[in-house]
Every structure is written in structure tokens, then in C-alpha cells.
C-alpha atoms as a PDB file:
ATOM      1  CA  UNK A   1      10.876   2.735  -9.935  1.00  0.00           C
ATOM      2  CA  UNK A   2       9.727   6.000  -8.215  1.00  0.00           C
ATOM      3  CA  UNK A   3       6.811   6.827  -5.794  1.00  0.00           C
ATOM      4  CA  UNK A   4       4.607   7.515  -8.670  1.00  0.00           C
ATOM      5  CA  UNK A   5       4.453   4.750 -10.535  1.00  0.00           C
ATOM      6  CA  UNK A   6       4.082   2.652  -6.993  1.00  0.00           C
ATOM      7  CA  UNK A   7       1.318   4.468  -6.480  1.00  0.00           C
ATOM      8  CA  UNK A   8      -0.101   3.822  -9.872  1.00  0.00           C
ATOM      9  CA  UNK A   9       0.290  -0.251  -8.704  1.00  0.00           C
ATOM     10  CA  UNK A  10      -0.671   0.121  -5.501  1.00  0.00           C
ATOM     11  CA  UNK A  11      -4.424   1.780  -7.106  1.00  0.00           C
ATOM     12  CA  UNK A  12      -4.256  -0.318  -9.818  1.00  0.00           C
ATOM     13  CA  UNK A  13      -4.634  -3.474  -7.162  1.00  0.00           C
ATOM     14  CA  UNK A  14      -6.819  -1.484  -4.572  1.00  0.00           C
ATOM     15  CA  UNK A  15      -9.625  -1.136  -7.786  1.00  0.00           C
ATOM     16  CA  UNK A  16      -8.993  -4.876  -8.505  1.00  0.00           C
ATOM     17  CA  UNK A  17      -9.460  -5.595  -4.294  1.00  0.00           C
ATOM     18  CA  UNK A  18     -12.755  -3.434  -4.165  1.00  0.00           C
ATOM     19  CA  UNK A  19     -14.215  -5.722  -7.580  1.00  0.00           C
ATOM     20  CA  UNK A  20     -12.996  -8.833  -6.126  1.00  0.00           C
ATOM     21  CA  UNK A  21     -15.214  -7.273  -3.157  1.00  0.00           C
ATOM     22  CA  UNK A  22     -18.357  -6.075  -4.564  1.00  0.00           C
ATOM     23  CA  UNK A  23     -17.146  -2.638  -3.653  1.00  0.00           C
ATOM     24  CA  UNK A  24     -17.302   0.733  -5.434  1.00  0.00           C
ATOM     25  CA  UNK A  25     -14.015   1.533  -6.860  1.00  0.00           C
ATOM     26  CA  UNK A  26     -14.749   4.695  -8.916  1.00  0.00           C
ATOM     27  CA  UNK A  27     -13.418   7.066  -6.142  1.00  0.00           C
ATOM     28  CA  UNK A  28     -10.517   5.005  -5.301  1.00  0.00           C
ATOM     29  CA  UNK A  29      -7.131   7.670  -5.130  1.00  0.00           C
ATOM     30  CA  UNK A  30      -4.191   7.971  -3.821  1.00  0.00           C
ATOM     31  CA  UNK A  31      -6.387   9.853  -0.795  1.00  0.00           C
ATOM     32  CA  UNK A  32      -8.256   6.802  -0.460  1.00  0.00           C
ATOM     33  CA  UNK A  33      -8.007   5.489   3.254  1.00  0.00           C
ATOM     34  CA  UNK A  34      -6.298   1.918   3.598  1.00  0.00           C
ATOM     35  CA  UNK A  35      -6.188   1.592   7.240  1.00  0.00           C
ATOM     36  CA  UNK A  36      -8.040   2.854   9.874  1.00  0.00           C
ATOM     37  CA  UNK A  37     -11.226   5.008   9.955  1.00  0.00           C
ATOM     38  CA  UNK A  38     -12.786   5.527   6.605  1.00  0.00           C
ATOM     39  CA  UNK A  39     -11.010   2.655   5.517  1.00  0.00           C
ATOM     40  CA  UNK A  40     -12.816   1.023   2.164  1.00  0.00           C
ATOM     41  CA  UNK A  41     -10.949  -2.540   2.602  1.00  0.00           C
ATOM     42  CA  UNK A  42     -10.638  -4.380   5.752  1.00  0.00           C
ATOM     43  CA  UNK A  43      -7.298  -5.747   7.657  1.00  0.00           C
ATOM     44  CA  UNK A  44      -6.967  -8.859   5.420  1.00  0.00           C
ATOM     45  CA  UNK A  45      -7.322  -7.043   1.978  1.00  0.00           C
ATOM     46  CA  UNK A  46      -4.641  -4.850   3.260  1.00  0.00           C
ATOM     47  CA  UNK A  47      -1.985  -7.363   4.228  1.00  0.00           C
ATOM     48  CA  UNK A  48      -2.714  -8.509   0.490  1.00  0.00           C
ATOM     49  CA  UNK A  49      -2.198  -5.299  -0.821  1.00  0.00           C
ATOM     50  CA  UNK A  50       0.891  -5.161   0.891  1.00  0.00           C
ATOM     51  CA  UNK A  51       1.994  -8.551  -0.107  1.00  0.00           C
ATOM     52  CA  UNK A  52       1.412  -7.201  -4.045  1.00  0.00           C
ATOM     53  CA  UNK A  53       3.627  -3.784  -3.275  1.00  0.00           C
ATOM     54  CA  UNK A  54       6.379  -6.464  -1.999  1.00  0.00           C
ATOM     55  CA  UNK A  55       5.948  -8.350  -5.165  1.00  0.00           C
ATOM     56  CA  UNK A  56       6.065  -5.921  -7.266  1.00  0.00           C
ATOM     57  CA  UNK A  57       9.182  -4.366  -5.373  1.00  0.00           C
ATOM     58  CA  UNK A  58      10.907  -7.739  -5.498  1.00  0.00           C
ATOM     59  CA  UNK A  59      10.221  -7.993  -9.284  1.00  0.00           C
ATOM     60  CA  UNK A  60      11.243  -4.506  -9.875  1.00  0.00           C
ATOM     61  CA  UNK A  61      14.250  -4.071  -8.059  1.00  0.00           C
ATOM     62  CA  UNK A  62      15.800  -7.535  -7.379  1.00  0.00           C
ATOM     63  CA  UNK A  63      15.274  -5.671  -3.520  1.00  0.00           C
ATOM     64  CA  UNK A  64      13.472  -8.113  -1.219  1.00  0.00           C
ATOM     65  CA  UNK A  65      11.523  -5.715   1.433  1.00  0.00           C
ATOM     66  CA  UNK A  66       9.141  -6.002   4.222  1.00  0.00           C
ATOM     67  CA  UNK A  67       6.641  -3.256   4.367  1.00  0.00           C
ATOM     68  CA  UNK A  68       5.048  -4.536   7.848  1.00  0.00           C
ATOM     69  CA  UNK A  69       7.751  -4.040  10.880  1.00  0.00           C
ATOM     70  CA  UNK A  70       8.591  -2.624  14.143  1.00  0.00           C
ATOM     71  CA  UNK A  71       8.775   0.834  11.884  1.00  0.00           C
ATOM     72  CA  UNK A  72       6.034   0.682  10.443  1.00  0.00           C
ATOM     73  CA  UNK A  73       3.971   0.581  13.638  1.00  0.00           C
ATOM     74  CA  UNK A  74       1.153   3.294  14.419  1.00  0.00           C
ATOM     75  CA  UNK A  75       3.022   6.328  16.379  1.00  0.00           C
ATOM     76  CA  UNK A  76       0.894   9.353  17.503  1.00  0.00           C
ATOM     77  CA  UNK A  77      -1.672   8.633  15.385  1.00  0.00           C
ATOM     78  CA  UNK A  78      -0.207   8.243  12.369  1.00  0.00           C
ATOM     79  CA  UNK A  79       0.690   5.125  10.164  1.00  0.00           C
ATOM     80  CA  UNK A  80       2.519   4.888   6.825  1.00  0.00           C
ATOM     81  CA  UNK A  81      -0.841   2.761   6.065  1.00  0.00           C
ATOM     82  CA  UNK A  82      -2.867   5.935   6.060  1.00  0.00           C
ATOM     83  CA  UNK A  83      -3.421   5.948   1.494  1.00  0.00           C
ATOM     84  CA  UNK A  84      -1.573   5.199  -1.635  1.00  0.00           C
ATOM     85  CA  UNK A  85       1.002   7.673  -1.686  1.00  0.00           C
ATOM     86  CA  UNK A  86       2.056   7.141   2.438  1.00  0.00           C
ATOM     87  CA  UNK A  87       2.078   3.171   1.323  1.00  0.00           C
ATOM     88  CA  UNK A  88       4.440   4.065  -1.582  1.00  0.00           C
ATOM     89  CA  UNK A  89       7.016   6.116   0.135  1.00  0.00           C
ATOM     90  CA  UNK A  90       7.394   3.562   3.092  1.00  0.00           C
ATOM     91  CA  UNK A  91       7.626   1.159   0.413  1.00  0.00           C
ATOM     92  CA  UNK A  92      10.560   3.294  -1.218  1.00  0.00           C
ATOM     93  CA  UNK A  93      12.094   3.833   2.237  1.00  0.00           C
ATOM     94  CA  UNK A  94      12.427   0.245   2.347  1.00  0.00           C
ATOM     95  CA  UNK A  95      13.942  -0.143  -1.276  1.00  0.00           C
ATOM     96  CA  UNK A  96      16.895   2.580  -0.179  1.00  0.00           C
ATOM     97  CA  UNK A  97      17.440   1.025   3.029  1.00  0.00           C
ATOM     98  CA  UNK A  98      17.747  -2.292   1.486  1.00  0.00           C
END
């Protein structure tokens, strides 16, 4: 598994979130905002996003990870919740670490 082809799921769901959601998905990228300002899905669409990456991980991998902890908190205005591709390489982070 590399940070591509999480990204690739991680989309793949966030199109499937903004249907479920009446939402235009046409635009979605790895860009697209997940958290925060500009942010197409709210707080509770996240978390299942998040969920599906540790799914996915866990089915992957054999590695059982938590994306949402103490390091993943906000810090100077940044969070690793920010799009696709800052989602994926926390969620690799994880993987190496575990």
C-alpha cells in the first residue's frame, strides 16, 4: 500500500460521502478541503471517512491504526485533516509506526 493508492480510497469514499449527501462531487481531488474552512463535508462525514481509511488500513496491512490522536491535533494552523493526500500520509505514518 503506498500514499497513492490511499489517496485513490480515500476520493473514491469522499465522491460516495458527497452522493450519499446530495452534494456535487465532480471537483472532488486530492486538494479538496476535508476539515476546516472550505470544507465540502461536515465533522461527522469526516470521522466516517476516517473510520473507512482505518478499514481499509486494517484490511490491507493486518496494521490496526488510529488516525484521530493526541498527534493528530491542529498545531499552528495546520492539521493532517487539511485534503486527501495530508489524510493519506498521516495514515501511512501510522502504518510505519505501527
Amino acid at each position: 500500500m503506498n500514499q497513492a493508492e490511499l489517496i485513490d480510497v480515500i476520493l473514491a469514499e469522499l465522491k460516495v460521502i458527497c452522493e450519499e449527501n446530495g452534494i456535487d462531487g465532480s471537483r472532488v481531488d486530492r486538494q479538496t478541503a476535508l476539515f476546516g474552512a472550505g470544507s465540502i463535508i461536515d465533522s461527522l462525514a469526516l470521522v466516517g471517512l476516517i473510520i473507512k481509511v482505518e478499514e481499509y488500513v486494517l484490511e490491507k496491512t493486518g496494521k490496526e491504526i488510529e488516525v484521530i490522536d493526541e498527534a493528530a491535533i491542529i498545531t499552528e494552523g495546520k492539521t493532517p485533516f487539511e485534503n486527501a493526500a495530508t489524510l493519506a500520509e498521516l495514515a501511512l505514518l501510522k502504518v510505519n509506526e505501527a
